[in-house]
C-alpha atoms as a PDB file:
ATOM      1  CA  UNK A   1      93.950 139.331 114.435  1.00  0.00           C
ATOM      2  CA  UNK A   2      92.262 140.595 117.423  1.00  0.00           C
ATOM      3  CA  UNK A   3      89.812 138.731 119.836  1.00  0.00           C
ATOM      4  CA  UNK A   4      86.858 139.513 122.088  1.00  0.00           C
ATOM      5  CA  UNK A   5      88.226 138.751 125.239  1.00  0.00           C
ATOM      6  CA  UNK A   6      85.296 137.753 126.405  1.00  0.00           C
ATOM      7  CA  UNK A   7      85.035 134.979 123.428  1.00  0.00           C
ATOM      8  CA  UNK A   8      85.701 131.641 124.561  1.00  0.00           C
ATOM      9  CA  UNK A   9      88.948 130.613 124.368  1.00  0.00           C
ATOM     10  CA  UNK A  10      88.969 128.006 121.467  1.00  0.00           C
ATOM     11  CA  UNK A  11      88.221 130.944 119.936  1.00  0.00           C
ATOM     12  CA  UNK A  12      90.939 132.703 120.302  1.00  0.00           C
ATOM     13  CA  UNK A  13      93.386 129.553 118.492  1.00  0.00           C
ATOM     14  CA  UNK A  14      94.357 130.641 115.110  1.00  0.00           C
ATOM     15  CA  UNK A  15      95.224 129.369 111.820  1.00  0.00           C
ATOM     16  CA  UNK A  16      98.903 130.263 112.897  1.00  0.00           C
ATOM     17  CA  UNK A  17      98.797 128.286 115.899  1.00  0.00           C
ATOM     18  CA  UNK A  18      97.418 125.193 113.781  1.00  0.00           C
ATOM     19  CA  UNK A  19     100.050 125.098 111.308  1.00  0.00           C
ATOM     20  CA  UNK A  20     102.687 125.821 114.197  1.00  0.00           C
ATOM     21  CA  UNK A  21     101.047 122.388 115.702  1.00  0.00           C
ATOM     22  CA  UNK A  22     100.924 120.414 112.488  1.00  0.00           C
ATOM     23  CA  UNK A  23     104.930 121.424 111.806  1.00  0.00           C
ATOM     24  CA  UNK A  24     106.033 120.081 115.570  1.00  0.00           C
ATOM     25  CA  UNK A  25     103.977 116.961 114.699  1.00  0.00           C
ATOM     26  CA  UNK A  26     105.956 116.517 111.803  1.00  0.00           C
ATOM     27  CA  UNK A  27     109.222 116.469 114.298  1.00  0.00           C
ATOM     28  CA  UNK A  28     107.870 114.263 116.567  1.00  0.00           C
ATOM     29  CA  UNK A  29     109.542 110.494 115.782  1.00  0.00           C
ATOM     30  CA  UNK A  30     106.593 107.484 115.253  1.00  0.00           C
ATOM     31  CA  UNK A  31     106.399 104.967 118.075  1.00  0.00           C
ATOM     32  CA  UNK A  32     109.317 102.225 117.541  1.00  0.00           C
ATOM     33  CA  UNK A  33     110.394 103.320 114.363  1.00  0.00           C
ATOM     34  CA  UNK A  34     113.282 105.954 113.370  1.00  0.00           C
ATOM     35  CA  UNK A  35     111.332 108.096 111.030  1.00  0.00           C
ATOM     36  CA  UNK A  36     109.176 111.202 111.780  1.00  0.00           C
ATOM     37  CA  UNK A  37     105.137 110.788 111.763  1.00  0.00           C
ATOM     38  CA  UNK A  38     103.802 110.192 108.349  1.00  0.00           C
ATOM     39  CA  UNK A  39     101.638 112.684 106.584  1.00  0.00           C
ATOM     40  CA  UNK A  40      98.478 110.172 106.622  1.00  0.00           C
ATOM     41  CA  UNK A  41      99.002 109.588 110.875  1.00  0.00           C
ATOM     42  CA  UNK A  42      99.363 114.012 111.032  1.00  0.00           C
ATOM     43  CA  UNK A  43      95.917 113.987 109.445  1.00  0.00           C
ATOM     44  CA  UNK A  44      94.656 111.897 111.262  1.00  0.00           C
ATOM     45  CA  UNK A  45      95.950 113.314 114.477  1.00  0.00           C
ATOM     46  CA  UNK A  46      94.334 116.624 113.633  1.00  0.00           C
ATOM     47  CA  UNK A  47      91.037 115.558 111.847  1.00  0.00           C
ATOM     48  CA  UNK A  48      89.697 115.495 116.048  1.00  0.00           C
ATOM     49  CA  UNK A  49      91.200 118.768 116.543  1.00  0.00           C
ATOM     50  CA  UNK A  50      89.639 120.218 112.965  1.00  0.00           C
ATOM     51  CA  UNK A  51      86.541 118.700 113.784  1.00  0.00           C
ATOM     52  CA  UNK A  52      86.250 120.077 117.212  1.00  0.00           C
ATOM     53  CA  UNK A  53      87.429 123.852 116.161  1.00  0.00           C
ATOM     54  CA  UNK A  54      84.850 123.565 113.245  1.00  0.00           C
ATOM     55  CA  UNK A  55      81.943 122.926 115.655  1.00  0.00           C
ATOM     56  CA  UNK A  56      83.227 125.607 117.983  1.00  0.00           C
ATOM     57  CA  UNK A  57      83.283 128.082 115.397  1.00  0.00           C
ATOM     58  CA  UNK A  58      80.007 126.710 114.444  1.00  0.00           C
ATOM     59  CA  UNK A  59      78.539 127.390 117.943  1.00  0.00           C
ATOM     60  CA  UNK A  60      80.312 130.715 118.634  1.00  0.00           C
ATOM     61  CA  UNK A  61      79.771 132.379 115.367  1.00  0.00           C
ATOM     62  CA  UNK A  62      84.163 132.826 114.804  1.00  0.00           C
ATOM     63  CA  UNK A  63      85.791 131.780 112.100  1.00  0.00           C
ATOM     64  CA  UNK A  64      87.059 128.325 112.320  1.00  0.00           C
ATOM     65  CA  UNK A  65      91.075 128.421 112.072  1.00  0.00           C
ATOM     66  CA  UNK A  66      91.026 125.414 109.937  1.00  0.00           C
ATOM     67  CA  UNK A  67      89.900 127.711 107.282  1.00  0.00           C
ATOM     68  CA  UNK A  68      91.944 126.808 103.923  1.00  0.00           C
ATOM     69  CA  UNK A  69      94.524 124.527 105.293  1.00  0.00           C
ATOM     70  CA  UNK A  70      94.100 120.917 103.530  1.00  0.00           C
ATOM     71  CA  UNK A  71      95.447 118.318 104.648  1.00  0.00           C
ATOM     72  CA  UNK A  72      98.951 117.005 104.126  1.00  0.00           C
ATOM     73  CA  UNK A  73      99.381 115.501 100.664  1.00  0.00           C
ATOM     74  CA  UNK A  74      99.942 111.761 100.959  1.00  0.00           C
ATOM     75  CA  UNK A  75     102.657 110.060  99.093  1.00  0.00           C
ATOM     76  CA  UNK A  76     100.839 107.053  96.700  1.00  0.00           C
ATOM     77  CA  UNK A  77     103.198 103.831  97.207  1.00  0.00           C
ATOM     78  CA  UNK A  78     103.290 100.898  94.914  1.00  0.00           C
ATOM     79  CA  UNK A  79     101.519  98.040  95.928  1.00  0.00           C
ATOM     80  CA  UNK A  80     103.377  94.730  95.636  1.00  0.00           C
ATOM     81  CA  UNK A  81     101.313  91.800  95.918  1.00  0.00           C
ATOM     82  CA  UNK A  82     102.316  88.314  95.762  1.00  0.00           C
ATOM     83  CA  UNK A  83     101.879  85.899  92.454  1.00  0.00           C
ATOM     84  CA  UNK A  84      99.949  83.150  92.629  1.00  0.00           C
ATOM     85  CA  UNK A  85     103.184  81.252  92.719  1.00  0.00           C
ATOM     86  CA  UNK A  86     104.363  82.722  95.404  1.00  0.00           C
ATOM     87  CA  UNK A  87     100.346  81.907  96.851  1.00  0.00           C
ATOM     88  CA  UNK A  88     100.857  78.593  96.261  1.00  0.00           C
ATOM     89  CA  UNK A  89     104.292  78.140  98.182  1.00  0.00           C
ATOM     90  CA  UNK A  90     102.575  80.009 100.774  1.00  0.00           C
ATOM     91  CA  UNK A  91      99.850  78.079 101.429  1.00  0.00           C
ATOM     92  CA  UNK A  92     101.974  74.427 100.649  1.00  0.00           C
ATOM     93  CA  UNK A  93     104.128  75.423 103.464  1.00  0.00           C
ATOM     94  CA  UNK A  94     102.616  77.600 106.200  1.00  0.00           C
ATOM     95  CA  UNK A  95     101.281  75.787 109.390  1.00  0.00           C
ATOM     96  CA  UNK A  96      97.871  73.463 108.871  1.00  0.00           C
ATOM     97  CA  UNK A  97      96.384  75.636 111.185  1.00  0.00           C
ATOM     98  CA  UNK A  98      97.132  78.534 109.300  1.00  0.00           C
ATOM     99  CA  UNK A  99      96.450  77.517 106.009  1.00  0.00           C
ATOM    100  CA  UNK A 100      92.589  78.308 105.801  1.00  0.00           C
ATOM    101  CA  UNK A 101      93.117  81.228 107.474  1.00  0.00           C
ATOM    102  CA  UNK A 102      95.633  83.050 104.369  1.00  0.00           C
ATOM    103  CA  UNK A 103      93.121  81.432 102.036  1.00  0.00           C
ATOM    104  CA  UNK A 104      90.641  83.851 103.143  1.00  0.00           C
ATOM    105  CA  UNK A 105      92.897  86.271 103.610  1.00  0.00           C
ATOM    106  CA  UNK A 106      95.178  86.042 100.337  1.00  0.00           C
ATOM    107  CA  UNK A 107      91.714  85.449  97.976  1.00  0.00           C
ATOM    108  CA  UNK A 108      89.302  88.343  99.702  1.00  0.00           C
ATOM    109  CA  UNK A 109      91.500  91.715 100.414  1.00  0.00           C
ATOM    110  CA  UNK A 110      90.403  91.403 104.025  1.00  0.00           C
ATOM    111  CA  UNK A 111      92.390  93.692 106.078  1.00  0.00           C
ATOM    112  CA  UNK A 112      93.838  92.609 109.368  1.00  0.00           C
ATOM    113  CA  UNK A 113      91.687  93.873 111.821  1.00  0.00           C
ATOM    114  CA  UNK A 114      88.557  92.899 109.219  1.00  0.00           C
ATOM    115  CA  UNK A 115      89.683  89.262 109.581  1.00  0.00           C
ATOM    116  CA  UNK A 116      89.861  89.068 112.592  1.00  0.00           C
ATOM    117  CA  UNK A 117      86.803  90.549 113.292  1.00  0.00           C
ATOM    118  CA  UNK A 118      85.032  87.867 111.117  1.00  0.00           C
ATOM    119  CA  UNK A 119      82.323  86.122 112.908  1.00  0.00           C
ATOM    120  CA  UNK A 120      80.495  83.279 111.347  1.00  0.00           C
ATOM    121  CA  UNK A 121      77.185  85.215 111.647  1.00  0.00           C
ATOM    122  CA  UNK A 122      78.557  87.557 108.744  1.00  0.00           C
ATOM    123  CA  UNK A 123      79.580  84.362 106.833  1.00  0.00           C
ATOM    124  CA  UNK A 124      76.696  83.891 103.863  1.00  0.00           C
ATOM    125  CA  UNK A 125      77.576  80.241 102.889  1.00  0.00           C
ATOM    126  CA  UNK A 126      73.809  80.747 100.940  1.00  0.00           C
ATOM    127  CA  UNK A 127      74.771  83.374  99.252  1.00  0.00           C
ATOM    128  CA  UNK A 128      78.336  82.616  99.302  1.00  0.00           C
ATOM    129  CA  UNK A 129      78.867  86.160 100.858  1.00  0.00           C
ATOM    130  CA  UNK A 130      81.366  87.596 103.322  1.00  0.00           C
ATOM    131  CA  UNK A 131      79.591  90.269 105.194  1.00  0.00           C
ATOM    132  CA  UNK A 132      82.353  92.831 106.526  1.00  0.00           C
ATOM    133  CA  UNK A 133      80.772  94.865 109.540  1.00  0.00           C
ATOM    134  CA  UNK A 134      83.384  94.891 112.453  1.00  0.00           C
ATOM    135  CA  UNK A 135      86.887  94.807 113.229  1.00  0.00           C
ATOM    136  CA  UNK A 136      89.195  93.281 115.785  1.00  0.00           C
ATOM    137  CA  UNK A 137      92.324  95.979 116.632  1.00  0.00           C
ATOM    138  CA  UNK A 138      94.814  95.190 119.235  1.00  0.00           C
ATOM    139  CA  UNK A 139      92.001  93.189 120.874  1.00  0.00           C
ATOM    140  CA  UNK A 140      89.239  95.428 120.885  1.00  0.00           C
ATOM    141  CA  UNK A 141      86.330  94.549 118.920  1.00  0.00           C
ATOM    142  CA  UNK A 142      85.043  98.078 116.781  1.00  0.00           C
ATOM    143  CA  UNK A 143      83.620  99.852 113.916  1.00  0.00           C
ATOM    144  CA  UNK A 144      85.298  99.204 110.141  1.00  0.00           C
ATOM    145  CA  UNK A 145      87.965 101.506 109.042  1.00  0.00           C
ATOM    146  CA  UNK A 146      85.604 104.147 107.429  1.00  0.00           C
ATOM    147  CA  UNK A 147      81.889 103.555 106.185  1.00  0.00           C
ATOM    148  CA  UNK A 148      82.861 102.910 102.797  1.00  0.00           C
ATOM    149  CA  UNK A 149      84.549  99.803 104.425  1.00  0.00           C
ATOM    150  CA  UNK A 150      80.980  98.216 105.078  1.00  0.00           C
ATOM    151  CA  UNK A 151      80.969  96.235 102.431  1.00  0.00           C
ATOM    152  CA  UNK A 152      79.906  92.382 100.783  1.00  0.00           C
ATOM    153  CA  UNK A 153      82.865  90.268  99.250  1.00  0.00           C
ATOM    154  CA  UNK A 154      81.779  87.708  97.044  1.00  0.00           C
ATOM    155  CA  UNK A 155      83.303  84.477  97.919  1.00  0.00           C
ATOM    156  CA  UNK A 156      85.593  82.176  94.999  1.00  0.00           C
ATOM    157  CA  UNK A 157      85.399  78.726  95.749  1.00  0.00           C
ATOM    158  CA  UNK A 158      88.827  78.234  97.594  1.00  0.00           C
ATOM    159  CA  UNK A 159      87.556  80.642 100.056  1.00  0.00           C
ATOM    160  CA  UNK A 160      84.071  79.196 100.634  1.00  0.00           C
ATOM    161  CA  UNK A 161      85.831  75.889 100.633  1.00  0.00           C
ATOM    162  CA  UNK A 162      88.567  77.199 103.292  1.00  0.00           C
ATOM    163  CA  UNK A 163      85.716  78.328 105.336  1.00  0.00           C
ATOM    164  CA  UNK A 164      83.407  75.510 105.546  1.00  0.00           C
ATOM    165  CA  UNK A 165      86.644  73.652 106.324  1.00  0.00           C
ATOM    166  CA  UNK A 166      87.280  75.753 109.296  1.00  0.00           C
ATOM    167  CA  UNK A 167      83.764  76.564 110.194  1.00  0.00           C
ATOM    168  CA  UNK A 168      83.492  72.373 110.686  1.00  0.00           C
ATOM    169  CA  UNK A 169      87.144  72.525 112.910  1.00  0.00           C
ATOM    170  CA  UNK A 170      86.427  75.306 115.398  1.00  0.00           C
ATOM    171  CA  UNK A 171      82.899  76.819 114.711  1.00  0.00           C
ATOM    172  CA  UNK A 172      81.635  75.708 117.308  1.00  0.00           C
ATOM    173  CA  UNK A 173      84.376  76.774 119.685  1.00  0.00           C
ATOM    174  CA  UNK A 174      83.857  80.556 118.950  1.00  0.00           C
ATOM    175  CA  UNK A 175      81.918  82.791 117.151  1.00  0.00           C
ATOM    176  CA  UNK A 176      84.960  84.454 115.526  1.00  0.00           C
ATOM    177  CA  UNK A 177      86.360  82.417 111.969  1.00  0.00           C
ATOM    178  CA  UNK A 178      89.867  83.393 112.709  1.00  0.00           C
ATOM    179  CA  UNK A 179      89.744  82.115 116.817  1.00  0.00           C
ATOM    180  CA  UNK A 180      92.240  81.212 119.462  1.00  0.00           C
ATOM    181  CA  UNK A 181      92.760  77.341 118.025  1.00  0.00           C
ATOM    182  CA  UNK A 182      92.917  78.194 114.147  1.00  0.00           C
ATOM    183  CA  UNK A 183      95.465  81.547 113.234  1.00  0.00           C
ATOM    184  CA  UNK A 184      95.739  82.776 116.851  1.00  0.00           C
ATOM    185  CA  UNK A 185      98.174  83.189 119.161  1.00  0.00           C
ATOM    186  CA  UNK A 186      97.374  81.359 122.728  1.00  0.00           C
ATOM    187  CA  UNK A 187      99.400  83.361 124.631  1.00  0.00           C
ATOM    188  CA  UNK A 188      97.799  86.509 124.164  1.00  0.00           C
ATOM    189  CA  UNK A 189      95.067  86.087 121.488  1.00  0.00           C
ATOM    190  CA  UNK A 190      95.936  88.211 118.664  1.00  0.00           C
ATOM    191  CA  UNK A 191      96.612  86.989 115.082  1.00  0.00           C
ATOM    192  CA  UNK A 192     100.015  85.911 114.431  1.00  0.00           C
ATOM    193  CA  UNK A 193      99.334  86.786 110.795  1.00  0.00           C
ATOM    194  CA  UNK A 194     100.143  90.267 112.704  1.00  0.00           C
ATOM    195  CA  UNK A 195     103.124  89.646 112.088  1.00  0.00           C
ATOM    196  CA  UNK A 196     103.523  89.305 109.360  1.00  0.00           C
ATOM    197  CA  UNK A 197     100.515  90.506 106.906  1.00  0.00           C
ATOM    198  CA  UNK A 198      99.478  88.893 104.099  1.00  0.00           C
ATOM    199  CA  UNK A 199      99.337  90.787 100.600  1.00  0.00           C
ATOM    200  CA  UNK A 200      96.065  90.194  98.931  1.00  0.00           C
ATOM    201  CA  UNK A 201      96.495  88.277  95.395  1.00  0.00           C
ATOM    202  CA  UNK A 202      94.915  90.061  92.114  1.00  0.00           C
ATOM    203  CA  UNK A 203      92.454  87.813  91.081  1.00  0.00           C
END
């Protein structure tokens, strides 16, 4: 294909030098593990890049190089969530100081970083709501996962219960439900739960 050579030169990347990039991505081995990058983490390494050619073409009046190439087809994987038994062994033997905390996170579907970025302003006890609006990631307080992820969960009774137990323990100690003295770990204040994430419960 030729180019103006005056054109600038985003404009002169083609659709050949994106897939070229996407296949050495899918060499490249994921941080600590011994497996390549995953097609979801390749998308989502080149949705900036796609975005960024699309509003260069845009600009420029080119054709965007992106045109036609979808994104990598992601593999569905069976979700395996815990029984209620295995719930209830759970919570009868984890750590009192943990044991509010998988309440709310067994019985609402709260992701990690939605957890912990709980604050008891987005706790409804009126409405017996759980407001989700921000997240806690490797420390950094942030935006949910996508906008669809802005969302209201209806509280069941063990998890208003767990709350108002833990809201009367530490509320006042920080404006986060998950904090440093309930769930947390002192020496470096992230969620042990980290390690080791709980499964949501069908319910």
């Amino acid at each position: 294909m030729e180019t103006d050579p005056c054109s600038p030169a985003v404009g002169r990347i083609t659709k050949a030098d994106v897939l070229a990039y996407r296949a050495e991505l899918g060499k490249v081995t994921a941080r600590g593990k011994q497996t390549t990058l995953s097609a979801a983490r390749i998308n989502k390494l080149l949705n900036p890049l796609r975005q960024i050619l699309n509003e260069a073409a845009d600009r420029f009046d080119f054709r965007t190089p992106f045109d036609n190439i979808k994104q990598l087809r992601i593999k569905r994987t069976d979700v395996d969530p815990f029984s209620i038994d295995d719930v209830k062994r759970i919570l009868a033997t984890v750590r009192a100081d943990f044991r509010d905390y998988f309440t709310v996170r067994f019985f609402t579907g709260l992701r990690t970083g939605e957890a912990d970025g709980l604050k008891w302003k987005y706790v409804d006890s009126e409405h017996r709501l759980i407001l989700v609006r921000e997240t806690v990631v490797n420390g950094e307080e942030g935006y949910t996962k996508t906008d669809g992820s802005q969302r209201e969960i209806q509280m069941s009774q063990i998890v208003f219960d767990a709350l108002k137990r833990q809201q009367a323990a530490t509320g006042s100690l920080s404006p986060y439900a998950p904090n440093r003295r309930t769930g947390r770990d002192p020496g470096n204040g992230h969620p042990r739960a980290d390690r080791s994430p709980a499964r949501s419960v069908p319910i």
